[in-house]
N, C-alpha and C. Protein backbone atom coordinates (compact mmCIF):
# COMPACT_ATOMS: atom_id res chain seq x y z
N UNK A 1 101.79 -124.57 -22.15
CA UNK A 1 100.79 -123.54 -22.31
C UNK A 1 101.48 -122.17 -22.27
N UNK A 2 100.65 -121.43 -23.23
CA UNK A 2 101.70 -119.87 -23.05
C UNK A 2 100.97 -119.06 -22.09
N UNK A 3 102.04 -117.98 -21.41
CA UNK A 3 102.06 -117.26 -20.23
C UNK A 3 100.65 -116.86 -20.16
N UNK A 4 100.94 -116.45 -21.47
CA UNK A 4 99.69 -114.98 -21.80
C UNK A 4 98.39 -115.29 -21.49
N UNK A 5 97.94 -116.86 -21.24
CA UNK A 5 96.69 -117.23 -20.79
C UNK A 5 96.67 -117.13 -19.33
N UNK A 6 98.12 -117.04 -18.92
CA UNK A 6 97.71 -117.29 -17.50
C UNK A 6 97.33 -116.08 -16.45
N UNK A 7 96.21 -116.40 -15.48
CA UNK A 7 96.09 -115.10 -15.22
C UNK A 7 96.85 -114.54 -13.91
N UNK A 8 97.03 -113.00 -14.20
CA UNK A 8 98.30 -112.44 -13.28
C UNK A 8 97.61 -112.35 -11.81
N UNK A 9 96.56 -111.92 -11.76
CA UNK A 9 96.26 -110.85 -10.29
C UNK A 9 95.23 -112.11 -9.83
N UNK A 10 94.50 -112.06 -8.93
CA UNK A 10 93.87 -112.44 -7.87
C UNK A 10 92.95 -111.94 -7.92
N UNK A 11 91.72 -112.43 -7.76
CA UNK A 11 90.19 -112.31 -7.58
C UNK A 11 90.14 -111.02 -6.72
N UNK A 12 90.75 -111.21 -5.65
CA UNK A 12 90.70 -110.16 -4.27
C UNK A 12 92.11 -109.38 -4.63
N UNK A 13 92.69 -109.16 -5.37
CA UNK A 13 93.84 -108.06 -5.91
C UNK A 13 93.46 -106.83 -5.58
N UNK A 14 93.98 -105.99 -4.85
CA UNK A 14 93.75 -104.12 -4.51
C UNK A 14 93.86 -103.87 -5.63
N UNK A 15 93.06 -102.83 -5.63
CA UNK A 15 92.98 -101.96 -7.00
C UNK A 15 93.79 -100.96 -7.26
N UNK A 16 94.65 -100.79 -8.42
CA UNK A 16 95.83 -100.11 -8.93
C UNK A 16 95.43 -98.50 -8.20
N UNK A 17 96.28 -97.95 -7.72
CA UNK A 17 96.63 -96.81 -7.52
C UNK A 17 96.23 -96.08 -8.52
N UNK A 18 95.85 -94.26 -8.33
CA UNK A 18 95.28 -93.58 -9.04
C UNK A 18 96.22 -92.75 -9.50
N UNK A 19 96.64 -92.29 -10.70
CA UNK A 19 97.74 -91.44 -11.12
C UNK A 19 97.71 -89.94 -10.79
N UNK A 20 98.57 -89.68 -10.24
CA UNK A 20 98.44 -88.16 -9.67
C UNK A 20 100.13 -87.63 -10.22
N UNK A 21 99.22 -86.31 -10.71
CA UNK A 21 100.31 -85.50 -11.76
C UNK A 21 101.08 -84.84 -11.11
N UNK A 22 102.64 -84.80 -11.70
CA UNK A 22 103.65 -83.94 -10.89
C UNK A 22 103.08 -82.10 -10.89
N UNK A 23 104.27 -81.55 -10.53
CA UNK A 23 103.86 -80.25 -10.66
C UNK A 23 102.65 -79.27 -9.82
N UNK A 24 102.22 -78.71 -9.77
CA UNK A 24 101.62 -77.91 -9.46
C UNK A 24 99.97 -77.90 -9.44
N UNK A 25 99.60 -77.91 -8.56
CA UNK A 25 97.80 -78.33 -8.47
C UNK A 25 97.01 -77.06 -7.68
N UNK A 26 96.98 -75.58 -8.65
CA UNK A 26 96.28 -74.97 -8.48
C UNK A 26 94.70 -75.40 -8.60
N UNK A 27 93.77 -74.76 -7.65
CA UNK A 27 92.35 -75.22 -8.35
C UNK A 27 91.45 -73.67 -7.96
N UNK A 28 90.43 -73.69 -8.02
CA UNK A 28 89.84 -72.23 -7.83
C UNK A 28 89.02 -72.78 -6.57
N UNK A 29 88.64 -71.40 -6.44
CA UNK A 29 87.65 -71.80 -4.59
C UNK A 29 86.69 -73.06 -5.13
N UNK A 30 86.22 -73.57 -6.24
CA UNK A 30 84.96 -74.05 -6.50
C UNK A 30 85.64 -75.78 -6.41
N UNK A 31 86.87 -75.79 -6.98
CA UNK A 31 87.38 -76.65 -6.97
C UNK A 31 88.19 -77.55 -5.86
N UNK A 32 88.51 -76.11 -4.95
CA UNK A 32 88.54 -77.12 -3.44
C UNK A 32 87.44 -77.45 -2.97
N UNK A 33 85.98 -76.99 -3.08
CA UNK A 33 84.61 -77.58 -2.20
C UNK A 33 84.85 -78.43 -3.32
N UNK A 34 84.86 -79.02 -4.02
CA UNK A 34 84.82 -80.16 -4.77
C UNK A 34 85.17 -80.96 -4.23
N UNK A 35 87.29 -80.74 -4.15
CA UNK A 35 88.24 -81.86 -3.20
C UNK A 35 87.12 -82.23 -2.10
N UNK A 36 87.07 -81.19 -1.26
CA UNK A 36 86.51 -81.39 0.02
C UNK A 36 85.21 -82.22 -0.07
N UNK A 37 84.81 -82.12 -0.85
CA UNK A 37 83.35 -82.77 -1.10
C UNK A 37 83.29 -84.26 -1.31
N UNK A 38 84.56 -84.34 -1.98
CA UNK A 38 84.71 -85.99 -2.36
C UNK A 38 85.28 -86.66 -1.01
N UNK A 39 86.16 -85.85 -0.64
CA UNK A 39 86.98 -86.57 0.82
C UNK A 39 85.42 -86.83 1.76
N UNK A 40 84.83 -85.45 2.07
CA UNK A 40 83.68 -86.21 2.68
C UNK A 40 82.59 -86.99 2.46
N UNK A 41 82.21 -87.29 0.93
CA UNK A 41 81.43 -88.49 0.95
C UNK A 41 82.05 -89.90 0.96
N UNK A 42 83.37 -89.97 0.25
CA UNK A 42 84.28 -91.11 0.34
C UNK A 42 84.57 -91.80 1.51
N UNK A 43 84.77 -90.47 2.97
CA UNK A 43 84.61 -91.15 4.52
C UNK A 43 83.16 -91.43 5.14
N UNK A 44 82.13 -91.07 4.65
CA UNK A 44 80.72 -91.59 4.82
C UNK A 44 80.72 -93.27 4.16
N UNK A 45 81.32 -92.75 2.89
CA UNK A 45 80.68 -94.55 1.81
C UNK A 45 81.51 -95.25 2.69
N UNK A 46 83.10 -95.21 3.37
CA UNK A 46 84.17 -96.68 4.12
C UNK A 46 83.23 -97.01 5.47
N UNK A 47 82.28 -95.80 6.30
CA UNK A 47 81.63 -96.21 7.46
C UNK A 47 81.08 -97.12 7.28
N UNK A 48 80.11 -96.65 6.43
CA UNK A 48 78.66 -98.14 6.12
C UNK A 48 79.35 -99.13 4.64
N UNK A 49 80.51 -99.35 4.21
CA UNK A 49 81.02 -100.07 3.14
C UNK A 49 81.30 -101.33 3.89
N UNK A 50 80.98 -102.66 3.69
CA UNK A 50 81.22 -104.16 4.31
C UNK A 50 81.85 -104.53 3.44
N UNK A 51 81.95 -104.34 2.31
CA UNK A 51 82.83 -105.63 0.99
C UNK A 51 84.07 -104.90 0.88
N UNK A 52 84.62 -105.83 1.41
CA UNK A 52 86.23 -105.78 1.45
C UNK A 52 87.05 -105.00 0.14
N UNK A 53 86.81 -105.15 -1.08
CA UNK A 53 86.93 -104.85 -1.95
C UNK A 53 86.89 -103.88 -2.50
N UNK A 54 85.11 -103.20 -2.19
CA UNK A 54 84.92 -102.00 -2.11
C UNK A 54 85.90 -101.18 -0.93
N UNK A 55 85.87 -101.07 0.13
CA UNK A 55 86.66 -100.49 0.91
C UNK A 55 87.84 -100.37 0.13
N UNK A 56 88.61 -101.29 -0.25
CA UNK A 56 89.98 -101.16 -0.66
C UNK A 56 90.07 -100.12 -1.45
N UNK A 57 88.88 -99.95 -2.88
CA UNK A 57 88.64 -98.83 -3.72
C UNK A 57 88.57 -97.56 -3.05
N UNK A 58 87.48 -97.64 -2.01
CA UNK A 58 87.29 -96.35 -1.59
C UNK A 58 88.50 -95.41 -0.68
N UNK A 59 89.52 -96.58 -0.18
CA UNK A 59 91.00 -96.09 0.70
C UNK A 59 91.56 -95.89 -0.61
N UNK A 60 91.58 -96.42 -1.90
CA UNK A 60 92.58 -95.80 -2.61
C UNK A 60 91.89 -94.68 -2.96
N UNK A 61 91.06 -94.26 -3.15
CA UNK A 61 90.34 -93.12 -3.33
C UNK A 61 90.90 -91.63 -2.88
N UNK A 62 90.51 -92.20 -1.42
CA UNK A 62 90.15 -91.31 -0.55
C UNK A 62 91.64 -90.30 -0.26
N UNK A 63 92.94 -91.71 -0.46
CA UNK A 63 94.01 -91.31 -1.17
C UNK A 63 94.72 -90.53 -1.79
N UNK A 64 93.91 -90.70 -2.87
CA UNK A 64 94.29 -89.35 -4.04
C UNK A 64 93.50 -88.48 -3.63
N UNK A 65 92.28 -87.95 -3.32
CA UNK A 65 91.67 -86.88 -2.98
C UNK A 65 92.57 -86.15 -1.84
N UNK A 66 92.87 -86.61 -0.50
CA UNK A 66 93.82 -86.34 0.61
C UNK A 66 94.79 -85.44 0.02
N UNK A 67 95.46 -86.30 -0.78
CA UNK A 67 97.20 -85.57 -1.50
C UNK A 67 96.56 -84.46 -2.45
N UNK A 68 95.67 -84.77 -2.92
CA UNK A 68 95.47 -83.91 -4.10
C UNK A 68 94.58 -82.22 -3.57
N UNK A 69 93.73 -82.42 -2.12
CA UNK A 69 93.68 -81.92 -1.22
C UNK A 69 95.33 -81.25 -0.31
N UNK A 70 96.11 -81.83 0.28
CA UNK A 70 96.84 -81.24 0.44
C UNK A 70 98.06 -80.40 -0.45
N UNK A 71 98.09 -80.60 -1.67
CA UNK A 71 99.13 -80.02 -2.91
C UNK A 71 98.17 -78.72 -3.35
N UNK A 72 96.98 -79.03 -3.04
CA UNK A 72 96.04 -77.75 -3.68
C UNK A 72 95.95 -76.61 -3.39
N UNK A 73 96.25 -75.46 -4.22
CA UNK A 73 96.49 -74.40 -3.55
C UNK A 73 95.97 -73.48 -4.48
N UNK A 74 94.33 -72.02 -3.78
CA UNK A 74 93.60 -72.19 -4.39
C UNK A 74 94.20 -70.85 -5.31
N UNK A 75 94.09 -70.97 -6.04
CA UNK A 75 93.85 -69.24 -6.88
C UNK A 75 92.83 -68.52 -7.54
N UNK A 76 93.17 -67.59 -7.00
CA UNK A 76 92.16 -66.43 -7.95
C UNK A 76 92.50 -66.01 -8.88
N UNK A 77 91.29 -65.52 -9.77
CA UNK A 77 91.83 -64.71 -10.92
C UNK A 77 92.14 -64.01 -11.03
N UNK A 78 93.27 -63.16 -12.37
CA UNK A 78 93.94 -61.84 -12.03
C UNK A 78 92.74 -60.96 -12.68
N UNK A 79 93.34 -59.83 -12.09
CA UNK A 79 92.41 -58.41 -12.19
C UNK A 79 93.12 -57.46 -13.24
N UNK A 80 94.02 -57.97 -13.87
CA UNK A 80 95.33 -57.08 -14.76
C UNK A 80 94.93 -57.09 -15.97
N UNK A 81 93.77 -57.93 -16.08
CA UNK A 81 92.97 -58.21 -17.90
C UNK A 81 93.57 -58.87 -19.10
N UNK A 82 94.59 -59.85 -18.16
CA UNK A 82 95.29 -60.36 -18.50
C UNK A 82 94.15 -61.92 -18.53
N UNK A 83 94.64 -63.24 -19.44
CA UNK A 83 94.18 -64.59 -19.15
C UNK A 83 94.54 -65.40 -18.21
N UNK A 84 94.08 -65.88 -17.40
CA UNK A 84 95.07 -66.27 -16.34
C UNK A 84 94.08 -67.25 -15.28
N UNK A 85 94.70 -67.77 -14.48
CA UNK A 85 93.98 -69.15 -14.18
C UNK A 85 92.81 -69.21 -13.48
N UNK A 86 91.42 -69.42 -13.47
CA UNK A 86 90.37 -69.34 -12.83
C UNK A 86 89.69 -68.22 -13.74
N UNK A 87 89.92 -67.91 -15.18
CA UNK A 87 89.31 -67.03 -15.71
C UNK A 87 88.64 -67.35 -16.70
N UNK A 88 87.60 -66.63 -16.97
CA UNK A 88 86.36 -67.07 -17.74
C UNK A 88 87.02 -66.18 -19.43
N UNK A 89 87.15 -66.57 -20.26
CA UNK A 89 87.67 -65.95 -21.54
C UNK A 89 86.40 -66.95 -22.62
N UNK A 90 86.44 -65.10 -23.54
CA UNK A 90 85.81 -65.88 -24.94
C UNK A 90 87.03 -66.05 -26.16
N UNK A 91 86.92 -66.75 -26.84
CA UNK A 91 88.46 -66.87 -27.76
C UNK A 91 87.15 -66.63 -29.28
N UNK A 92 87.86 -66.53 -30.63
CA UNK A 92 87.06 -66.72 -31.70
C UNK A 92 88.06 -67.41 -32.05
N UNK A 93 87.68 -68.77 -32.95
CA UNK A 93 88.90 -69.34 -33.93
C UNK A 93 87.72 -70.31 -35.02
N UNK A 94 88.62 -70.62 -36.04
CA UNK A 94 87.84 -70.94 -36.68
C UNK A 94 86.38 -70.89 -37.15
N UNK A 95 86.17 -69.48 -37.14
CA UNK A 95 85.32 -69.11 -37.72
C UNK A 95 83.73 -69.00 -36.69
N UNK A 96 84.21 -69.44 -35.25
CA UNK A 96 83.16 -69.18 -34.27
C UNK A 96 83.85 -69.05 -33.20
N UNK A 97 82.51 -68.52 -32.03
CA UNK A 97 83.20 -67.85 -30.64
C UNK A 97 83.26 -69.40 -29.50
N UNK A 98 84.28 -69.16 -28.78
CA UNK A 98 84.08 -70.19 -27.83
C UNK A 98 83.93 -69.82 -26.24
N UNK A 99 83.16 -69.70 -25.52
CA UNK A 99 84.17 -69.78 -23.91
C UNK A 99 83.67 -70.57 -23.04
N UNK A 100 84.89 -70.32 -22.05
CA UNK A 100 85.73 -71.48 -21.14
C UNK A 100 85.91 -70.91 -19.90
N UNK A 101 86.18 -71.77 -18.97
CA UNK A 101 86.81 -71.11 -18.00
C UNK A 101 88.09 -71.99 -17.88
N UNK A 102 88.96 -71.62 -17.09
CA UNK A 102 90.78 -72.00 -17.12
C UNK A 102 90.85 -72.83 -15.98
N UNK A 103 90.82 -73.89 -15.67
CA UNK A 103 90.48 -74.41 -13.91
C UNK A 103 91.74 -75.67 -13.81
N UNK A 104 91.80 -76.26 -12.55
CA UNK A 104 92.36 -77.04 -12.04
C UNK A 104 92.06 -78.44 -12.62
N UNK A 105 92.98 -79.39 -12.61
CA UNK A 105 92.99 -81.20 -13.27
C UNK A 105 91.79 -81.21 -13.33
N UNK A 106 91.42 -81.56 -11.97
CA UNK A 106 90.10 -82.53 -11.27
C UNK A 106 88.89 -81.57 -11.31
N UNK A 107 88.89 -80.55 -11.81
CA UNK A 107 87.95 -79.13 -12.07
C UNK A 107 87.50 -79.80 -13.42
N UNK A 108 88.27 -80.25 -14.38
CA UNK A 108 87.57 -79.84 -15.99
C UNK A 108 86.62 -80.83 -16.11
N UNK A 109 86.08 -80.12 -17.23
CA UNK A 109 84.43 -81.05 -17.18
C UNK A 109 84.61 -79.87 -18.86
N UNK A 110 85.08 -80.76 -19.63
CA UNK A 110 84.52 -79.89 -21.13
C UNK A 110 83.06 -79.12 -21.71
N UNK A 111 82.18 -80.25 -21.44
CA UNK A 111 81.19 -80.54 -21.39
C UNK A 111 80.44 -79.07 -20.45
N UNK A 112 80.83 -78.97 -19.85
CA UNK A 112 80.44 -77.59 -18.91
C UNK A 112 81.49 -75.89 -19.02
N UNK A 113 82.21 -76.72 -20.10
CA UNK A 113 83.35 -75.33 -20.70
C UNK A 113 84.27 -74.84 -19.60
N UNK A 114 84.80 -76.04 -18.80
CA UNK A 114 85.50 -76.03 -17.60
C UNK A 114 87.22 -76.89 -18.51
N UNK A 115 87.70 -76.23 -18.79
CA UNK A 115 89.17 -77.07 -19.42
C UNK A 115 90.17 -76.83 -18.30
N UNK A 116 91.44 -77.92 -18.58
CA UNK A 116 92.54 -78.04 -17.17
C UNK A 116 93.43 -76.63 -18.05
N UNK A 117 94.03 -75.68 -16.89
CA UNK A 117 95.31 -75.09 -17.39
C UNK A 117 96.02 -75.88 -18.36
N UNK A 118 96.50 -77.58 -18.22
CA UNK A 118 97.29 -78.17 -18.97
C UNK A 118 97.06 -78.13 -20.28
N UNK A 119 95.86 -77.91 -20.42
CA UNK A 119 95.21 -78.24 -21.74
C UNK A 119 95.95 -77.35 -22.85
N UNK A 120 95.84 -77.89 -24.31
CA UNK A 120 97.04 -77.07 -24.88
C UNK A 120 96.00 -75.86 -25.42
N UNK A 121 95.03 -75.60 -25.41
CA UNK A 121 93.90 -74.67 -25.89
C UNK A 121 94.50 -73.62 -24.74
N UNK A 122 94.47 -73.99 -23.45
CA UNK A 122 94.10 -72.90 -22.21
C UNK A 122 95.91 -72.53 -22.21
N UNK A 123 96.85 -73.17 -22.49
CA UNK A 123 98.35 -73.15 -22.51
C UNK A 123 98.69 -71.90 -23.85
N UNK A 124 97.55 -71.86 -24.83
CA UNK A 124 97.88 -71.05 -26.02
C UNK A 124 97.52 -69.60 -25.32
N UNK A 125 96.11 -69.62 -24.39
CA UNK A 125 95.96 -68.39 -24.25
C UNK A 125 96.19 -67.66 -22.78
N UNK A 126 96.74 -68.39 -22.35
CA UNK A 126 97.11 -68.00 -20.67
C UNK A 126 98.37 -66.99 -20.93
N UNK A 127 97.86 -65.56 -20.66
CA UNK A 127 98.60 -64.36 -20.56
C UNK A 127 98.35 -62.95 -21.86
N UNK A 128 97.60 -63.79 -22.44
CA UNK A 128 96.86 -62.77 -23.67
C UNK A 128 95.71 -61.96 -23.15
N UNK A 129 95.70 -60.58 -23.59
CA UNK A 129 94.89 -60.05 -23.55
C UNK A 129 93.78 -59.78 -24.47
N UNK A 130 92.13 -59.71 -24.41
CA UNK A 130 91.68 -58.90 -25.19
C UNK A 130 92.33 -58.23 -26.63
N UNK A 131 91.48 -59.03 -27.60
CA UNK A 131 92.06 -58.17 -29.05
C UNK A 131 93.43 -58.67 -29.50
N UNK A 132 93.97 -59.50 -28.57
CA UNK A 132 95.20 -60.82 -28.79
C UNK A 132 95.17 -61.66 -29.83
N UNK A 133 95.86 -61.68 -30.66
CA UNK A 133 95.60 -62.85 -31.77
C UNK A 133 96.81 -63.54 -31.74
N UNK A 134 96.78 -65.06 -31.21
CA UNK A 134 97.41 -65.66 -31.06
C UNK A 134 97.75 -66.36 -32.06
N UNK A 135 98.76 -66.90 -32.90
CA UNK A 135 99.18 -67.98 -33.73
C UNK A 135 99.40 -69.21 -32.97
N UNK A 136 99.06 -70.61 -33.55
CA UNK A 136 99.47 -71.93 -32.90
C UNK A 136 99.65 -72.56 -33.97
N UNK A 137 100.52 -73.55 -33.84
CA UNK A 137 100.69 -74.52 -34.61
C UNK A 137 99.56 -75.64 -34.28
N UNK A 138 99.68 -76.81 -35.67
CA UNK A 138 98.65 -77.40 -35.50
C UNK A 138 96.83 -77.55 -35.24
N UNK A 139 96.27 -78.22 -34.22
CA UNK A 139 95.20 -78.21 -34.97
C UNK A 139 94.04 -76.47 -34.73
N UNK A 140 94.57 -76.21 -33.51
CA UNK A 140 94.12 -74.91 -32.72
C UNK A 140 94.10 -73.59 -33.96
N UNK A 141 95.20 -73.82 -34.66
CA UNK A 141 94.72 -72.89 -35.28
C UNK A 141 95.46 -71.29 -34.97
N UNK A 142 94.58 -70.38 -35.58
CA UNK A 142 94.73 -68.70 -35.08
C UNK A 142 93.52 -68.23 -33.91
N UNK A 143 93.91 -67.81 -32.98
CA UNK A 143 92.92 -67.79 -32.12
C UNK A 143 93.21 -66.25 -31.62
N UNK A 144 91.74 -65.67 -31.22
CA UNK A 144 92.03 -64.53 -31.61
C UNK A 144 91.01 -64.02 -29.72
N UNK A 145 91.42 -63.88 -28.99
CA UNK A 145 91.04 -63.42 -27.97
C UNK A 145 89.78 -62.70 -27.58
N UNK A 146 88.58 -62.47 -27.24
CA UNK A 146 87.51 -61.86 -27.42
C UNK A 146 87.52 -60.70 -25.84
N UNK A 147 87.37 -61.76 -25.08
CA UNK A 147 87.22 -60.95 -23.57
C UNK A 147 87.76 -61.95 -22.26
């Protein structure tokens, strides 16, 4: 019989570890009550949690929130009118306006116009000012700074 049917892990197998990014884990004040928010419902759900299983999830959890809690370090935005991290910017590109705010990993939520610094959108305009017209390669385009 070949391997590939056979199965690797265990019914009761811990659940894989959560990937946590090298580098630098700025977040804004909103984004540590977040951290903080998860660490404390995560130690409420292990009190009253009985299934073994679950628990295991919620310690790896609680895990990455901890580290990701202690690496976090919060920043504010600059005042120099410059783009810069925790800042709310409108960009125009392609032919309409967009805005965003610039936030931490575990901060973005697209959907709410919350993107990570990493992101290559927030990487094009982090340090432009107002009336900035940025060139990018690829799909981004010419992006042209609003406020």
């Amino acid at each position: 019989m070949s391997r590939a049917f056979v199965k690797e892990t265990a019914e009761s197998a811990a659940p894989p570890e959560r990937m946590v990014e090298d580098g630098p884990n700025p977040v804004t004040p909103e984004g540590m009550a977040q951290i903080d928010g998860h660490i404390a419902r995560i130690e409420g759900a292990m009190q009253a949690e009985t299934n073994v299983l679950l628990r295991e999830t919620l310690a790896r959890d609680l895990r990455y929130w901890t580290l990701r809690q202690a690496t976090a370090a919060v920043a504010q935005p600059s005042n120099d009118g410059t783009v810069a991290f925790g800042a709310t910017v409108t960009i125009r590109r392609k032919g309409r306006e967009q805005t965003f705010r610039i936030v931490g990993v575990d901060e973005a939520d697209a959907a709410r116009g919350l993107i990570s610094f990493r992101a290559p959108l927030a990487q094009a305009v982090l340090g432009a000012r107002p009336g900035d017209i940025i060139e990018t390669d690829g799909p981004l385009g010419e992006i042209e700074v609003v406020i």
